[in-house]
N, C-alpha and C. Protein backbone atom coordinates (compact mmCIF):
# COMPACT_ATOMS: atom_id res chain seq x y z
N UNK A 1 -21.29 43.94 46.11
CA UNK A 1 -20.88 42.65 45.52
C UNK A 1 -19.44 42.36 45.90
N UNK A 2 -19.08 41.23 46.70
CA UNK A 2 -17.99 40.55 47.17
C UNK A 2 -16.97 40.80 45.27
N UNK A 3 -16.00 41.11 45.79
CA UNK A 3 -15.01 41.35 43.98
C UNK A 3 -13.24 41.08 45.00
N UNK A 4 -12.53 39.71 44.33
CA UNK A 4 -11.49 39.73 44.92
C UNK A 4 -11.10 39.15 43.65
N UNK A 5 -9.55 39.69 43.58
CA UNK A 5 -8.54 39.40 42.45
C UNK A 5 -7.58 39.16 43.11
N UNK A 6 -6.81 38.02 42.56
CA UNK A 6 -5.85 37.31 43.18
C UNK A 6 -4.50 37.60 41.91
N UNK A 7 -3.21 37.80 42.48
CA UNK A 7 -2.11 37.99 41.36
C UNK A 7 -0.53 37.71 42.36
N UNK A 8 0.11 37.69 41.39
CA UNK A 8 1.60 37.33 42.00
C UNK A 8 1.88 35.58 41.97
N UNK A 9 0.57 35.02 40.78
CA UNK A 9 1.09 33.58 40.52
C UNK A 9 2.35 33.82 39.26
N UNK A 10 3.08 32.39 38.85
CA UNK A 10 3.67 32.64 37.48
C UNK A 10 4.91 30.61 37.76
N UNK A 11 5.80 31.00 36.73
CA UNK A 11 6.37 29.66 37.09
C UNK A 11 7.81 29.65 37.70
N UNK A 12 7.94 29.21 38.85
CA UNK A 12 9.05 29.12 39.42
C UNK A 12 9.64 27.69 39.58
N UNK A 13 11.41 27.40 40.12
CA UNK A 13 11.47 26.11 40.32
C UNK A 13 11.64 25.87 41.18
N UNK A 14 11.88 24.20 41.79
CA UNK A 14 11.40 24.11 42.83
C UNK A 14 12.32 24.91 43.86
N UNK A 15 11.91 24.88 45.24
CA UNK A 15 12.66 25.83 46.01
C UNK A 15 12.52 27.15 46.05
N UNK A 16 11.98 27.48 45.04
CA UNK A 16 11.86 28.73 45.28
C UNK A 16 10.60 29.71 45.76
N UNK A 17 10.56 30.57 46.10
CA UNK A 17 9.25 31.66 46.53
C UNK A 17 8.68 32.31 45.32
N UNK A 18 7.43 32.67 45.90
CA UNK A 18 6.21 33.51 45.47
C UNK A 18 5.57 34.39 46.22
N UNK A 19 4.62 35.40 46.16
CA UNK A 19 3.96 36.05 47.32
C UNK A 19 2.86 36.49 46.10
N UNK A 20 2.13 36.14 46.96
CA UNK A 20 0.36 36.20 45.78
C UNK A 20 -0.28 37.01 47.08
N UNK A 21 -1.01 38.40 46.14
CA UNK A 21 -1.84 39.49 46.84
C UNK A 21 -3.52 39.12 46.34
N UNK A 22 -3.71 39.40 47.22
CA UNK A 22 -5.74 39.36 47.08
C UNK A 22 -6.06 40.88 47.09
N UNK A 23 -6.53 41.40 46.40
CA UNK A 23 -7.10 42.68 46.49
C UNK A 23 -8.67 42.44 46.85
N UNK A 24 -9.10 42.84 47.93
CA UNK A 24 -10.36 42.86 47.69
C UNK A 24 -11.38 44.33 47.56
N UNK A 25 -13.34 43.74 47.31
CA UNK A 25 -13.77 44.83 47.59
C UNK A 25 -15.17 44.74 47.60
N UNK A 26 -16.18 45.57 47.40
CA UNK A 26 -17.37 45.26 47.95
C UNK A 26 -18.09 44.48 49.39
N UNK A 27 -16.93 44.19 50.37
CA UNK A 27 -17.84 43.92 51.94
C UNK A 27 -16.54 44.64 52.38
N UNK A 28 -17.31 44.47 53.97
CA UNK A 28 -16.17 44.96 54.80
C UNK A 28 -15.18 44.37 55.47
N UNK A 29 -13.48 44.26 55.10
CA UNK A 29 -13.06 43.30 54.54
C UNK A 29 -12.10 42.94 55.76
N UNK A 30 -12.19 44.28 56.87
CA UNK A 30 -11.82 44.03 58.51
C UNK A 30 -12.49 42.85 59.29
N UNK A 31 -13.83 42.81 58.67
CA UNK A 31 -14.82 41.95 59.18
C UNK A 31 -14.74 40.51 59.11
N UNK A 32 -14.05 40.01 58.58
CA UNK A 32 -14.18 38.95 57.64
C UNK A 32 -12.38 37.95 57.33
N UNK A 33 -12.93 37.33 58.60
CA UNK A 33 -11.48 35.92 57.93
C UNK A 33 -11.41 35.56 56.46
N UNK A 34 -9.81 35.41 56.44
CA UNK A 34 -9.71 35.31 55.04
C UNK A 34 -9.09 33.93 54.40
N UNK A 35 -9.26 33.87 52.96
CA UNK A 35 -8.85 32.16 53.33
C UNK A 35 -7.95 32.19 51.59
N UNK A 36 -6.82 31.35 51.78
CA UNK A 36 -6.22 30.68 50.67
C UNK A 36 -6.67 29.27 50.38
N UNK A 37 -7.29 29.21 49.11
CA UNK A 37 -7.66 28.04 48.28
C UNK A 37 -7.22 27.45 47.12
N UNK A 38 -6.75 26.16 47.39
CA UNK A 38 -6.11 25.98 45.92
C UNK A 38 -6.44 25.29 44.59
N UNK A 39 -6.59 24.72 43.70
CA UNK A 39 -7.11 23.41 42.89
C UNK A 39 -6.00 23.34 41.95
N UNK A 40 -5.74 22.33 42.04
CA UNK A 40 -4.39 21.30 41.06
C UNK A 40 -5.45 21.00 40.15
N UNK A 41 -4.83 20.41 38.75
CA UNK A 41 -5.03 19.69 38.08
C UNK A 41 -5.93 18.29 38.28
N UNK A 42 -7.29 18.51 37.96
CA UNK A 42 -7.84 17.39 38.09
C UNK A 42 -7.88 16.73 39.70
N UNK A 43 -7.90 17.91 40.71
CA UNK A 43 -8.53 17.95 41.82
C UNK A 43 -9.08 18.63 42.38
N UNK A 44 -9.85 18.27 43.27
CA UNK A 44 -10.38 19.29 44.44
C UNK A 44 -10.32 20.11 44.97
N UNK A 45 -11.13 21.55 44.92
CA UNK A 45 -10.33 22.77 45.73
C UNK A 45 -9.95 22.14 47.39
N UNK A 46 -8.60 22.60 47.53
CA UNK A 46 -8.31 22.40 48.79
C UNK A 46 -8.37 23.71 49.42
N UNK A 47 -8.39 23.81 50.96
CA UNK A 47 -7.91 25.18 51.65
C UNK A 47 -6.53 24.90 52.01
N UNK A 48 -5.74 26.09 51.89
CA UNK A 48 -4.86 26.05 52.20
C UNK A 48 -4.18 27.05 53.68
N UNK A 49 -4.89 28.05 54.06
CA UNK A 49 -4.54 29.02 54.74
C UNK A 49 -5.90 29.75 55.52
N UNK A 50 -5.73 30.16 56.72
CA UNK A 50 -6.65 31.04 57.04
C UNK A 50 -5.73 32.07 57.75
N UNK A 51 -6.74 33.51 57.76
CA UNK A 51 -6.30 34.53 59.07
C UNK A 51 -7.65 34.91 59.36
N UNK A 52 -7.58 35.35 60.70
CA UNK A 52 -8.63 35.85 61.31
C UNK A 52 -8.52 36.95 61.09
N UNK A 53 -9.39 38.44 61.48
CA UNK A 53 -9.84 39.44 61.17
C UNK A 53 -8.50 40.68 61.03
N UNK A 54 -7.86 40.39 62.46
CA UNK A 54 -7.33 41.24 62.83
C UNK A 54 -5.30 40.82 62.14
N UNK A 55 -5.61 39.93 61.89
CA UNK A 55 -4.31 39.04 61.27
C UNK A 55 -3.41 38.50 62.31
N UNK A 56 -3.83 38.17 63.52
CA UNK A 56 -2.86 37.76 64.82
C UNK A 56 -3.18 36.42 64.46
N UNK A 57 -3.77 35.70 63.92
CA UNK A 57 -4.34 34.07 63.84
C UNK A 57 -4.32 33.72 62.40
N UNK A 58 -3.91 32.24 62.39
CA UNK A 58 -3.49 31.64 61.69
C UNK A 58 -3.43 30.38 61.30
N UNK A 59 -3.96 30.31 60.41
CA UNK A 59 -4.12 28.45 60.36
C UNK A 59 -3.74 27.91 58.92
N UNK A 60 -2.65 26.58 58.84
CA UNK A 60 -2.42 26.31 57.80
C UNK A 60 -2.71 24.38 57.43
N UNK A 61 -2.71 24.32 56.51
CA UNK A 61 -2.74 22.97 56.36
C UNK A 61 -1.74 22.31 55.97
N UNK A 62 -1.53 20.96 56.52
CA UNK A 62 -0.06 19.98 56.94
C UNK A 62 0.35 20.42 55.75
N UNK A 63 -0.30 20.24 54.91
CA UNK A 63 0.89 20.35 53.64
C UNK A 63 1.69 21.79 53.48
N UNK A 64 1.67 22.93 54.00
CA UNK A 64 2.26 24.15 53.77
C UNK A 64 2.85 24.36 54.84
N UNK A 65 2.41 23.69 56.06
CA UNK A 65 3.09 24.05 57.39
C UNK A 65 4.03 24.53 57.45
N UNK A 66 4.59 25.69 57.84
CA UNK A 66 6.40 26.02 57.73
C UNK A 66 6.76 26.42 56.46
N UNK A 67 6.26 26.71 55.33
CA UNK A 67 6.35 26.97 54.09
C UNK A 67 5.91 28.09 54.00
N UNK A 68 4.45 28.39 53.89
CA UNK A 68 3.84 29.55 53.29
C UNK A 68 3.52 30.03 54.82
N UNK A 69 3.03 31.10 54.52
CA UNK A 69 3.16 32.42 55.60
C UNK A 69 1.57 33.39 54.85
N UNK A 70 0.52 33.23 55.58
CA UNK A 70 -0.67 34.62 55.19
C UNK A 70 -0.64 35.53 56.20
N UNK A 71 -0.99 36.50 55.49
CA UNK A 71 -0.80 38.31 56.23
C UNK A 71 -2.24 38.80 55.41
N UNK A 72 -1.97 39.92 56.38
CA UNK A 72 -3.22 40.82 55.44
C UNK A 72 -3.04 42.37 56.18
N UNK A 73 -3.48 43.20 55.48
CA UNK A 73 -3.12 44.59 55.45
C UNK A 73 -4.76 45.55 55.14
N UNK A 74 -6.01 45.33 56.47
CA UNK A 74 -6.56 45.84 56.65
C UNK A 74 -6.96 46.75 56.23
N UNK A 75 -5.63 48.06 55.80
CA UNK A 75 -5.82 49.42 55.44
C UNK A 75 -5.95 49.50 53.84
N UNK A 76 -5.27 48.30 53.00
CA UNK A 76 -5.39 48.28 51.96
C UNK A 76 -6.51 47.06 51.52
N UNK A 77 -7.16 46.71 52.25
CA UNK A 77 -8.25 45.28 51.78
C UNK A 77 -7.27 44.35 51.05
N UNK A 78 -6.70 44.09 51.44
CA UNK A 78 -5.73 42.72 50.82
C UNK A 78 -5.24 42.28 51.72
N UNK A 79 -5.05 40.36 51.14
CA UNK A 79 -4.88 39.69 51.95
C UNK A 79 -3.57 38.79 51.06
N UNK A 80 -2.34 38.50 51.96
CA UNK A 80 -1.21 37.59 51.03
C UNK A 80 -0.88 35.77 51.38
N UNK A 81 -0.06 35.88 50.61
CA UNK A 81 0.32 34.55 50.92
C UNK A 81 1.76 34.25 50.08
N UNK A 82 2.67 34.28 51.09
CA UNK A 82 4.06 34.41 50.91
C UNK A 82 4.13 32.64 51.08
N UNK A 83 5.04 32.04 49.80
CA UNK A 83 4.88 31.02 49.81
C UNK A 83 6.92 30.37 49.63
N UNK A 84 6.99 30.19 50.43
CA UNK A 84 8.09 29.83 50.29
C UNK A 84 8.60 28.01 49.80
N UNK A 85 10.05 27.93 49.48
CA UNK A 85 10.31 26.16 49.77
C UNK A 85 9.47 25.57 48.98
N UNK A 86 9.13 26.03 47.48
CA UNK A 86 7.95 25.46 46.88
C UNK A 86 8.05 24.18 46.29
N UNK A 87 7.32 23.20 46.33
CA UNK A 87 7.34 21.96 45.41
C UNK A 87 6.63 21.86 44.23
N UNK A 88 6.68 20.83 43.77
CA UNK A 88 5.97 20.07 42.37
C UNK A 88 4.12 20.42 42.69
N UNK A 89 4.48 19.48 43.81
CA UNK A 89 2.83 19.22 44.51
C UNK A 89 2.59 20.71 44.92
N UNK A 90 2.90 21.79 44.54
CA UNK A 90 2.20 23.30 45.22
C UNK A 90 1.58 23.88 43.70
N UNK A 91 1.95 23.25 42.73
CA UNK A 91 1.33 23.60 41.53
C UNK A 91 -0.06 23.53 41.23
N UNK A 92 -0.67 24.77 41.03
CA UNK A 92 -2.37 24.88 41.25
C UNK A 92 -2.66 26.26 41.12
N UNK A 93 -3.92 26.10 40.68
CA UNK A 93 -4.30 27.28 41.11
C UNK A 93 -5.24 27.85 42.02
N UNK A 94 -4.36 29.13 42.74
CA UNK A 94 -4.63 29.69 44.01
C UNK A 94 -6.03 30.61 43.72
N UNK A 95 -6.98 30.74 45.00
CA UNK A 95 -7.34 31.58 45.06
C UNK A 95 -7.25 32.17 46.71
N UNK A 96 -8.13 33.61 46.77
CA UNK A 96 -8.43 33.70 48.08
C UNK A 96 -9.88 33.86 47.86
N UNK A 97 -10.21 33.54 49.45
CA UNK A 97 -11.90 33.15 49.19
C UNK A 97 -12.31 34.14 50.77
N UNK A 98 -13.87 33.87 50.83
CA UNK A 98 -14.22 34.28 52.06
C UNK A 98 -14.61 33.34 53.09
N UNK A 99 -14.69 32.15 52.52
CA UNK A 99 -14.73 30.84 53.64
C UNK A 99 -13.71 29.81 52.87
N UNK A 100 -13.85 28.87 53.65
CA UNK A 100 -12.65 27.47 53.14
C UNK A 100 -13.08 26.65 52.37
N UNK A 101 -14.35 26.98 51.80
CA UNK A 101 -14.77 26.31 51.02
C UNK A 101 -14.85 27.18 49.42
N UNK A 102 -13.75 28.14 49.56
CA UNK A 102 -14.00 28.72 48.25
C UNK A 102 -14.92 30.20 47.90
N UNK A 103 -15.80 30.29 48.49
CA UNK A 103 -16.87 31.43 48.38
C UNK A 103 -16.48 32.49 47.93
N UNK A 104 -16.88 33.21 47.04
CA UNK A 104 -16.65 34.25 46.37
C UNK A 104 -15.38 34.69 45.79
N UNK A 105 -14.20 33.58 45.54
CA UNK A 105 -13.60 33.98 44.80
C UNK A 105 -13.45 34.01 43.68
N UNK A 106 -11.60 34.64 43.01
CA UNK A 106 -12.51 34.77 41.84
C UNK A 106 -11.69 33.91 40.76
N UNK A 107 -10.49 34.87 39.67
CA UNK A 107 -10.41 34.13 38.76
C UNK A 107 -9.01 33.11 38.83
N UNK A 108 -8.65 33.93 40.08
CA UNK A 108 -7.38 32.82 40.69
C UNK A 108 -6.31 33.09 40.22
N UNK A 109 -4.95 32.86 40.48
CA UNK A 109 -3.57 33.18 40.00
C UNK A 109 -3.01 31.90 40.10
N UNK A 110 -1.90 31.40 38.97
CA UNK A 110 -1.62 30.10 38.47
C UNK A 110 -0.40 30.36 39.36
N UNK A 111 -0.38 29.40 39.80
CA UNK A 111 1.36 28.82 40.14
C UNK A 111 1.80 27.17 39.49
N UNK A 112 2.64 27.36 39.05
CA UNK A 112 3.56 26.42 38.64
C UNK A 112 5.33 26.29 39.08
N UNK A 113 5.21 24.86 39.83
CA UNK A 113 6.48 25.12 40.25
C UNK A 113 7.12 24.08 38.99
N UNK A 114 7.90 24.19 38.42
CA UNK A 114 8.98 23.28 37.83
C UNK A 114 9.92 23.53 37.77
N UNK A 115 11.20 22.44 37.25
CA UNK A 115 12.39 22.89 36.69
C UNK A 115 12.22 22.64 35.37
């Protein structure tokens, strides 16, 4: 059974960083691109991030471009997302998933940026 926990949300202000870890477990987790997903308040999960298997690839969406940064660490089944330069609009909550549409994640880690 796919089991991923997401942590390292909380409230920061703006400008400032975060780094949210995915622990995962139950597949094999070398195998398998990984994805940051987010949902704000009274919207739509968005994707926010991908890496491919090996973590050399990378894909982000306009809105984080140059901001956030995903890694992942193979040896430990976790996957991150170092989020820097944060705004208003980054307030949501994160998950990591196994496709971009969300899949199997789980209970998500809150970020809130304010002053």
């Amino acid at each position: 059974e796919v089991h991923l926990v997401e942590s390292g949300g909380g409230l920061v202000q703006p400008g400032g960083s975060l780094r949210l870890s995915c622990a995962t477990s139950g597949f094999i987790f070398s195998s398998y691109w990984m994805y940051w997903v987010r949902q704000a308040p009274g919207k739509a999960l968005e994707w926010v991030s991908s890496i491919n298997r090996d973590g050399a690839t990378a894909y982000y969406a306009d809105s984080v471009k140059g901001r956030f940064t995903i890694s992942r660490e193979n040896a430990k089944n976790t996957v991150y997302l170092q989020m820097n330069s944060l705004k208003s609009e980054d307030t949501a909550l994160y998950y990591c998933a196994i496709n971009r549409n969300g899949l199997g994640r789980g209970q998500g880690t809150q970020v809130t940026v304010s002053s």
